[in-house]
Protein backbone atom coordinates (compact mmCIF):
# COMPACT_ATOMS: atom_id res chain seq x y z
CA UNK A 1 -14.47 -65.51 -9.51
CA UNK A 2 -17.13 -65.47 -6.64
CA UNK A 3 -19.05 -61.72 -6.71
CA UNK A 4 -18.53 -61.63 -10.70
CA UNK A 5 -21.17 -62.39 -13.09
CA UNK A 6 -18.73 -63.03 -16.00
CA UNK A 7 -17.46 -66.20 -17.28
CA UNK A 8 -14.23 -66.58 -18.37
CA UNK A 9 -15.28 -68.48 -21.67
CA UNK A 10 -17.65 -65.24 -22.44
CA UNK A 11 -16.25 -64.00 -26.03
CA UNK A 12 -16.05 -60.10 -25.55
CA UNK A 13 -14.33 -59.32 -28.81
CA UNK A 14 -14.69 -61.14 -31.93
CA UNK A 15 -13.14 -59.58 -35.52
CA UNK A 16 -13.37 -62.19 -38.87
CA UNK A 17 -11.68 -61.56 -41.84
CA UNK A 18 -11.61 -57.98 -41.08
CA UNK A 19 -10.82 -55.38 -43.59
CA UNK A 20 -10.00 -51.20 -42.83
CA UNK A 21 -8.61 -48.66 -44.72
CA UNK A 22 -7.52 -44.98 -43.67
CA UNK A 23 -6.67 -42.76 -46.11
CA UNK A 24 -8.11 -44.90 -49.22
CA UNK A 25 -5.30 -46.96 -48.37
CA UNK A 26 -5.79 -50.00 -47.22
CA UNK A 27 -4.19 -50.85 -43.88
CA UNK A 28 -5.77 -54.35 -42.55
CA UNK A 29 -6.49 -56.94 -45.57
CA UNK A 30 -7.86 -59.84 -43.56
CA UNK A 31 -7.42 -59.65 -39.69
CA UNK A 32 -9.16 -62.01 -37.34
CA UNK A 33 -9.06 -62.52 -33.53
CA UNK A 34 -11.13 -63.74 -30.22
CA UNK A 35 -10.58 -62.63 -27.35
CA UNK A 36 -12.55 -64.01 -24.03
CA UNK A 37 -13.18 -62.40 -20.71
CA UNK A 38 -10.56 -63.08 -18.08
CA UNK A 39 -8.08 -63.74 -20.96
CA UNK A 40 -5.05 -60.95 -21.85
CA UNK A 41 -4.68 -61.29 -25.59
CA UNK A 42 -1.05 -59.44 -27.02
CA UNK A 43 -0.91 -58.76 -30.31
CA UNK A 44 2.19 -58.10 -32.07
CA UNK A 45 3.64 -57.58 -35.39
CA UNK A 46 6.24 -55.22 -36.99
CA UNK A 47 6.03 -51.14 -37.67
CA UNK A 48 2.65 -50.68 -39.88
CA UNK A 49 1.36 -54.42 -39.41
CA UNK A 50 -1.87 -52.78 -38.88
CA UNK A 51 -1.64 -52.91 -34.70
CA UNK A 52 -3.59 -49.64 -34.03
CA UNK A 53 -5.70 -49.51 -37.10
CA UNK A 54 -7.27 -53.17 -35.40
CA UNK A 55 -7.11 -51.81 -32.35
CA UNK A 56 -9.10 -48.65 -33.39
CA UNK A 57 -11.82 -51.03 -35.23
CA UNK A 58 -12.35 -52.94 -32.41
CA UNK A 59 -13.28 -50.03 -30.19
CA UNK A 60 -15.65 -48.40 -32.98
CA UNK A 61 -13.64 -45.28 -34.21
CA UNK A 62 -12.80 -46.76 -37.26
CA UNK A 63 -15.74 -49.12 -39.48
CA UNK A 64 -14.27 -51.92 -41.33
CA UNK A 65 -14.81 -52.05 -45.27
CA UNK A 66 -15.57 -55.75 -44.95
CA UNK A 67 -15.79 -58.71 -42.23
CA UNK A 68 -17.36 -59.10 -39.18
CA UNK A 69 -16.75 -57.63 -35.53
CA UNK A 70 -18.45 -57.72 -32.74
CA UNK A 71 -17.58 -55.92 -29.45
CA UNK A 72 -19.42 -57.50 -26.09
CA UNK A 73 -22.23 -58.60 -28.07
CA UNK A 74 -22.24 -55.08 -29.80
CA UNK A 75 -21.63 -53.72 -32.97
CA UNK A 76 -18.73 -51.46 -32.48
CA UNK A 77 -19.76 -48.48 -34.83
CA UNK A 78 -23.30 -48.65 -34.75
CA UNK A 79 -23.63 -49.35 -30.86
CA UNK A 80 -20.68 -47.36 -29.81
CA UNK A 81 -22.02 -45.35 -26.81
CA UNK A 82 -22.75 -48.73 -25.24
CA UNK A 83 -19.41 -50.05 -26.54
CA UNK A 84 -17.60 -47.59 -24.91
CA UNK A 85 -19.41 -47.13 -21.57
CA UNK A 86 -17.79 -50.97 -21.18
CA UNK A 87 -14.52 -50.13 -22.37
CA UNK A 88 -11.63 -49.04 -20.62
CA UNK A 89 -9.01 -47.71 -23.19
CA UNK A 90 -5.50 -46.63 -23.13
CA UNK A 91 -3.81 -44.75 -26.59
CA UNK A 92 -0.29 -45.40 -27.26
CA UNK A 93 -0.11 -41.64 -27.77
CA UNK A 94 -1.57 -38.57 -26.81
CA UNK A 95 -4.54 -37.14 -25.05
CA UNK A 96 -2.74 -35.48 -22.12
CA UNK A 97 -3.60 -32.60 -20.61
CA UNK A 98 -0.34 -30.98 -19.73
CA UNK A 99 -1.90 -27.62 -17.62
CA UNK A 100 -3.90 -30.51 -15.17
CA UNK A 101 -2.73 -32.71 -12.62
CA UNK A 102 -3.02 -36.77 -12.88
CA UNK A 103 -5.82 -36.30 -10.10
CA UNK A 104 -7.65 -33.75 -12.14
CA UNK A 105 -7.02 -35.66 -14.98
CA UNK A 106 -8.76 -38.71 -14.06
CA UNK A 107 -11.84 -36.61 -12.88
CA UNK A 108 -12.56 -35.52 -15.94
CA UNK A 109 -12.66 -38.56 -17.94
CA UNK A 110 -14.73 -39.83 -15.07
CA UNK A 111 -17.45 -37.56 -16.18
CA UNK A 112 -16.76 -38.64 -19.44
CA UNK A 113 -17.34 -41.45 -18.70
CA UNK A 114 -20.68 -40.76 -16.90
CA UNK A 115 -19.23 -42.14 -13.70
CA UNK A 116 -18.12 -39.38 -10.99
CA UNK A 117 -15.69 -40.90 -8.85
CA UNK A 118 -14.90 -39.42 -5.49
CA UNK A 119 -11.38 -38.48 -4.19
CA UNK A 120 -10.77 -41.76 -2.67
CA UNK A 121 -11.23 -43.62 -5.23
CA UNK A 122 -9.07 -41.13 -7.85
CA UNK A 123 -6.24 -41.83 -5.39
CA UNK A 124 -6.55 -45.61 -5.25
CA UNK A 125 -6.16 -45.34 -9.23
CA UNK A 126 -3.56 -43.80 -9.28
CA UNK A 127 -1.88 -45.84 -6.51
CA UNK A 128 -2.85 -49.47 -8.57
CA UNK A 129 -0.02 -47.42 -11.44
CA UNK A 130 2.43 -45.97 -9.06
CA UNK A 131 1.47 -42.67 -9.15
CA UNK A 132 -0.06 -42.16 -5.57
CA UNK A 133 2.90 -39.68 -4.41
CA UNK A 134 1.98 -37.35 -7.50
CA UNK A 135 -1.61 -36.80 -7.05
CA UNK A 136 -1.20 -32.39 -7.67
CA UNK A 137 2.12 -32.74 -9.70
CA UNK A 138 1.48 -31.17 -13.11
CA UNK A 139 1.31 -33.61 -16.22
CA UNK A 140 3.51 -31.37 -18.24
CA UNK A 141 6.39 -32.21 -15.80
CA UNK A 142 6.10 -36.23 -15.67
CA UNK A 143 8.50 -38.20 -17.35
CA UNK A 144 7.35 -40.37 -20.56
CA UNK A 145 7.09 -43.77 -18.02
CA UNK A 146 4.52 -41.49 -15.64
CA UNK A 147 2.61 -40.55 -18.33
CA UNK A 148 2.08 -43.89 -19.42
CA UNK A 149 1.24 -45.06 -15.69
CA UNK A 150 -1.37 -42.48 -15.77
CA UNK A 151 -2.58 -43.62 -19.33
CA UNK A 152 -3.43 -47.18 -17.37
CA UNK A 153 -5.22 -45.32 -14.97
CA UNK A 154 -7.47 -43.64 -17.04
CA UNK A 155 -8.57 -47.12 -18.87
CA UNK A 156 -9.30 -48.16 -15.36
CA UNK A 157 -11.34 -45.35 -14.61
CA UNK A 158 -14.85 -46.67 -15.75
CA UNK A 159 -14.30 -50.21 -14.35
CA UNK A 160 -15.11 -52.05 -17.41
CA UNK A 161 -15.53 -55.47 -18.41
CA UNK A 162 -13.08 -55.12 -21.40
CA UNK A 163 -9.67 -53.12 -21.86
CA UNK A 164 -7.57 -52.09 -25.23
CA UNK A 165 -4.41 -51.22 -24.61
CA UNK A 166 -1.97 -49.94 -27.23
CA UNK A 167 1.70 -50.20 -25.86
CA UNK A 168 0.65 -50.30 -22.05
CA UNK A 169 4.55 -50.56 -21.05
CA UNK A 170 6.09 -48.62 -23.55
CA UNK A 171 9.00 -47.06 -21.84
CA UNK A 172 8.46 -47.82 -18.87
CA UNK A 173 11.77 -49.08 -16.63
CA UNK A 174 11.84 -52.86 -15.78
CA UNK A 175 10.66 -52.65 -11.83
CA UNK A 176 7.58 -49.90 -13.54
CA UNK A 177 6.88 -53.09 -16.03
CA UNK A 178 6.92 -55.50 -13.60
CA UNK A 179 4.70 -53.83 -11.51
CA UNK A 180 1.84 -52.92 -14.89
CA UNK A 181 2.14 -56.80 -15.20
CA UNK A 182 0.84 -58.23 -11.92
CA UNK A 183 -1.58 -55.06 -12.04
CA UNK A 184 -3.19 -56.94 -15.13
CA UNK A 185 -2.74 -60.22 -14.60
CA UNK A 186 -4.52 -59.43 -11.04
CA UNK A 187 -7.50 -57.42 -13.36
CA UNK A 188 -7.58 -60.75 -15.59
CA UNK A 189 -7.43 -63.32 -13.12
CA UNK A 190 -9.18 -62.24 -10.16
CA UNK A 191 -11.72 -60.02 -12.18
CA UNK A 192 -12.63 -61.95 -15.44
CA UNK A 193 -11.61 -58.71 -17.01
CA UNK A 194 -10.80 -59.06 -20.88
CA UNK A 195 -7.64 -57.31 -22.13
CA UNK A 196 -6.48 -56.34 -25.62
CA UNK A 197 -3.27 -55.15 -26.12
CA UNK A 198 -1.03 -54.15 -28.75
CA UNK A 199 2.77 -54.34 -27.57
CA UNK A 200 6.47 -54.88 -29.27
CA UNK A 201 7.83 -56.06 -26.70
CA UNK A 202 8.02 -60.03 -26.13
CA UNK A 203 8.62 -60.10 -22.86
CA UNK A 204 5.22 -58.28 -22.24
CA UNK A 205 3.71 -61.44 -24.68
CA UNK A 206 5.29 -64.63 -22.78
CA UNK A 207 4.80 -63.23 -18.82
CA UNK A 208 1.11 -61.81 -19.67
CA UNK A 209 -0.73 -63.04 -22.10
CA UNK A 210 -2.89 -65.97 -22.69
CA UNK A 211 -2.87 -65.91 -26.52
CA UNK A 212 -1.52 -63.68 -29.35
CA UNK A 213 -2.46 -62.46 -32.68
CA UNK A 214 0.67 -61.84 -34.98
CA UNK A 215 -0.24 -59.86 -37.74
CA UNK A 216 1.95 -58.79 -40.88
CA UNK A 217 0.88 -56.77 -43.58
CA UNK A 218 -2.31 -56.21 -42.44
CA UNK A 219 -3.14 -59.91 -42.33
CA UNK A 220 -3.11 -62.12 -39.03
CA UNK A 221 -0.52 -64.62 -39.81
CA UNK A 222 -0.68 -66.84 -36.93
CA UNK A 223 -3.46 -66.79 -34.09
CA UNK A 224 -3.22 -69.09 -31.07
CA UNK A 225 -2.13 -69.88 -27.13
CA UNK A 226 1.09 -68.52 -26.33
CA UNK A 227 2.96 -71.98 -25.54
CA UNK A 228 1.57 -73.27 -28.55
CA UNK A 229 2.92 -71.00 -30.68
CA UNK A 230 5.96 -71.10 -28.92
CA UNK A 231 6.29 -74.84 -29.57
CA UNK A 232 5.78 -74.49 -33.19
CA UNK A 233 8.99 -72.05 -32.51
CA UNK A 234 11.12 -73.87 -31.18
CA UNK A 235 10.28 -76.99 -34.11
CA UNK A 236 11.64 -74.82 -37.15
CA UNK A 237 14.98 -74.96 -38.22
CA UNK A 238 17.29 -72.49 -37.33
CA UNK A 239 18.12 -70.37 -40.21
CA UNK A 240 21.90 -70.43 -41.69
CA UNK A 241 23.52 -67.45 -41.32
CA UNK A 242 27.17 -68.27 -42.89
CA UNK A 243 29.85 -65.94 -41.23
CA UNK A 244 27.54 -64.99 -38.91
CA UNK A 245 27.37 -65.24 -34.88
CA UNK A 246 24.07 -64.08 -33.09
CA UNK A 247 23.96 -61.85 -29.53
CA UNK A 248 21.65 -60.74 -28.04
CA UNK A 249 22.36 -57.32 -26.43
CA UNK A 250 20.65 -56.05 -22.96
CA UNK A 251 20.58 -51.86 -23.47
CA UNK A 252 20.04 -49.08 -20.78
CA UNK A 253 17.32 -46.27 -20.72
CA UNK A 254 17.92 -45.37 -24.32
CA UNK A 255 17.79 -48.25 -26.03
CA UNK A 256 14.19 -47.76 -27.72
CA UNK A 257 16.32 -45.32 -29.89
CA UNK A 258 19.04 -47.79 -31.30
CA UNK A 259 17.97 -47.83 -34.47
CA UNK A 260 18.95 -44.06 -34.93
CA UNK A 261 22.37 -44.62 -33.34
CA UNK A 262 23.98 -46.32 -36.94
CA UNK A 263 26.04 -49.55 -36.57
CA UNK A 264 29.43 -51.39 -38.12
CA UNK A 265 29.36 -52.68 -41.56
CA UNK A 266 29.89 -56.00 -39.50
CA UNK A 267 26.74 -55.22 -37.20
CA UNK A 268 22.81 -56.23 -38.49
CA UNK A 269 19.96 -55.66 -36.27
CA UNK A 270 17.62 -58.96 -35.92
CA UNK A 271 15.29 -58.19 -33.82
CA UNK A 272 13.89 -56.41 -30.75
CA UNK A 273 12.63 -57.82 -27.20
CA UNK A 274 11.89 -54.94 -24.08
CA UNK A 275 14.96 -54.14 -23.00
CA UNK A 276 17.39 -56.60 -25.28
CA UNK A 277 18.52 -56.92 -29.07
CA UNK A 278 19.67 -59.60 -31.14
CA UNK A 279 22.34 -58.64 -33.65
CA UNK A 280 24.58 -60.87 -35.71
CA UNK A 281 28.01 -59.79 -36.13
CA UNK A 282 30.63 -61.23 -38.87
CA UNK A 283 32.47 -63.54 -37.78
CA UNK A 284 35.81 -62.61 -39.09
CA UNK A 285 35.45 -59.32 -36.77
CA UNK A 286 36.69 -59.71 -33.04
CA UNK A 287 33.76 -59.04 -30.84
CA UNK A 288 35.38 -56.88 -28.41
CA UNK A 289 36.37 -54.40 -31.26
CA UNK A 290 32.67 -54.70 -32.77
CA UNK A 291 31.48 -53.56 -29.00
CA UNK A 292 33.51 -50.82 -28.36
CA UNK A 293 32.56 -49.40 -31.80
CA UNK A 294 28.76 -49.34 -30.69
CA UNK A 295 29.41 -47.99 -27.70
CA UNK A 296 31.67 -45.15 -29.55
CA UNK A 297 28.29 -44.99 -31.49
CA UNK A 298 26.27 -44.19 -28.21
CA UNK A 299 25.21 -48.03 -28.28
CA UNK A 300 23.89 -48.25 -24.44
CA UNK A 301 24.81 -51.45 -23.67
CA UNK A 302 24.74 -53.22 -20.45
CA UNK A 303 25.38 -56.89 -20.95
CA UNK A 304 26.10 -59.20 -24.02
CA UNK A 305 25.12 -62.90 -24.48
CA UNK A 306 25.78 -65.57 -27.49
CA UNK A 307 22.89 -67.20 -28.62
CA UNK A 308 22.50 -69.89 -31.68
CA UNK A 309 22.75 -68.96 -35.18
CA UNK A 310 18.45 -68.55 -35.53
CA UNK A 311 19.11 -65.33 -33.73
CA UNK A 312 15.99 -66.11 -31.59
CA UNK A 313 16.26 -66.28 -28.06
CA UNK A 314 12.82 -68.46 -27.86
CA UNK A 315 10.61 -70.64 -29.81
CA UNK A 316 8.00 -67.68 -29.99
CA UNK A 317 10.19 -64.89 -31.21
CA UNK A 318 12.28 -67.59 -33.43
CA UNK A 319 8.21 -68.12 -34.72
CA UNK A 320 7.29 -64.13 -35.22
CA UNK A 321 10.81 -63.59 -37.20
CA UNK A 322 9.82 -66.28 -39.43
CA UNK A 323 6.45 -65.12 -40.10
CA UNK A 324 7.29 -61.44 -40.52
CA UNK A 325 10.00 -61.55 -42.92
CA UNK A 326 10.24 -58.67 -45.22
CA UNK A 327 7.97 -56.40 -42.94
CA UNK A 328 10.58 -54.76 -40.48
CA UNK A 329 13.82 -55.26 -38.82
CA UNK A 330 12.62 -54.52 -35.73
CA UNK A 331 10.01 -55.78 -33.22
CA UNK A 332 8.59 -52.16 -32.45
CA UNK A 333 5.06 -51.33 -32.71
């Protein structure tokens, strides 16, 4: 930490019993969270949980209808200038520029940003994502995985002391995920850099992050240190599933898109984790005939493993299906 001013017990973002709605509906109900600099923070929870909507209050672009938040030391909405000259932030969607290229690209939010970076230092962005041999290539023709590469880049762009991320590995192949995770544990560690990020993918939670935030229905069920959480986990009692036997179910490049593919009457969906999915299949059906029907189905699966009848592959997932039950089959954002 030698060269850096902050301390890694320095609270950057701070939301209590936070309220939002969009719409005049009401999206978060009571969300809270802390998150300190040099810490990565993951929070998770199932589709609509109220992920982005938190994300988007933290950052200022939406005000709360009731609780508190501060932002480093700022309040988010009426200090936002400040608030975002500090904050280097990364959409799960949008805000491409197809007609530029990833080098132009960053330029521009540079002056955005107030901070006009010279070539040199566009290129080593774009190198710290993977993206160095593509300085001039148009955005229109990267691939979904480069575009979110160059999404990181931009939140590095102003070097700032905090970063929201929403989804910063979101189809990205395993090597490309690897790679975004030492880039932030290296920001974290070695900078005292504070990360937010909003992710569905557990994987992501228990090799990055320092604590979580799970939130369901718009209210932050549990809020603590990963392994802690993970203990708690591993205590509860694996839920009976009678005539059931759990697998969990490594898929190929197209496996964010399961869901749409349809199953077996014999097949249920329990939950999702990067690249793997845990299904329980009946027991009176012979696997190798309920596995050739998925893959009939366009199923791309790659490798199958039997797991206990919880269905959880880990104390912290076993944990986040238990608190989210009745808010989504899946654990997508």
């Amino acid at each position: 930490m030698t060269g850096y001013a902050i301390r890694r017990t320095e609270v950057l973002v701070e939301l209590r019993s936070v309220e939002a709605q969009r719409g005049g509906v009401k999206i978060l109900r009571n969300v809270t969270l802390t998150v300190g600099a040099g810490e990565i923070y993951g929070l998770i929870g199932p589709n609509g949980a109220g992920k982005t909507t938190t994300l988007a209050v933290v950052v200022g672009l939406l005000a709360p209808a009731a609780g508190s938040i501060r932002g480093l030391g700022l309040d988010p909405v009426r200090q936002a200038a400040s608030v975002h000259a500090r904050t280097g932030i990364m959409p799960e969607r949008g805000g491409f520029y197809d007609w530029m290229t990833p080098s132009e690209y960053l330029g521009f939010f540079a002056r955005l940003y107030g901070c006009e970076r010279a070539p040199d230092e566009i290129g080593e962005r774009l190198a710290q994502v993977g993206l160095s041999a593509r300085p001039d290539q148009p955005i229109e023709t990267l691939s979904h995985g480069m575009r979110q590469r160059l999404g990181l880049a931009r939140a590095l762009i102003p070097d700032p002391d905090l970063r929201v991320l929403d989804e910063p590995t979101n189809g990205l192949d395993p090597r490309g995920r690897r790679e975004i995770h030492a880039l932030l544990m290296a920001l974290s560690q070695d900078r005292g850099i504070g990360i937010l990020m909003s992710t569905h993918i557990l994987d992501d939670v228990e090799r990055l992050c320092d604590r979580i935030g799970i939130i369901a229905g718009g209210i932050t069920v549990a809020e603590g240190a990963v392994h802690e959480l993970a203990s708690i986990g591993r205590d509860l009692a694996a839920p009976e599933r009678d005539g059931i036997d759990c697998y969990r179910l490594r898929l190929g490049d197209r496996g964010e898109d399961v869901a749409s593919y349809g199953a077996p009457a014999a097949v249920s969906l329990l939950g999702r984790e990067g690249d793997w999915c845990t299904v329980g299949v009946a027991s009176k059906d012979a696997p190798e005939v309920v596995w050739r029907e998925l893959m009939f189905l366009g199923w791309p699966v790659r490798e199958i493993q039997r797991v206990d009848k919880g269905g959880a592959s880990s104390g912290l997932e076993r944990l986040y299906l238990e608190l989210t039950k009745g808010e989504g089959r899946e654990m997508a954002a």
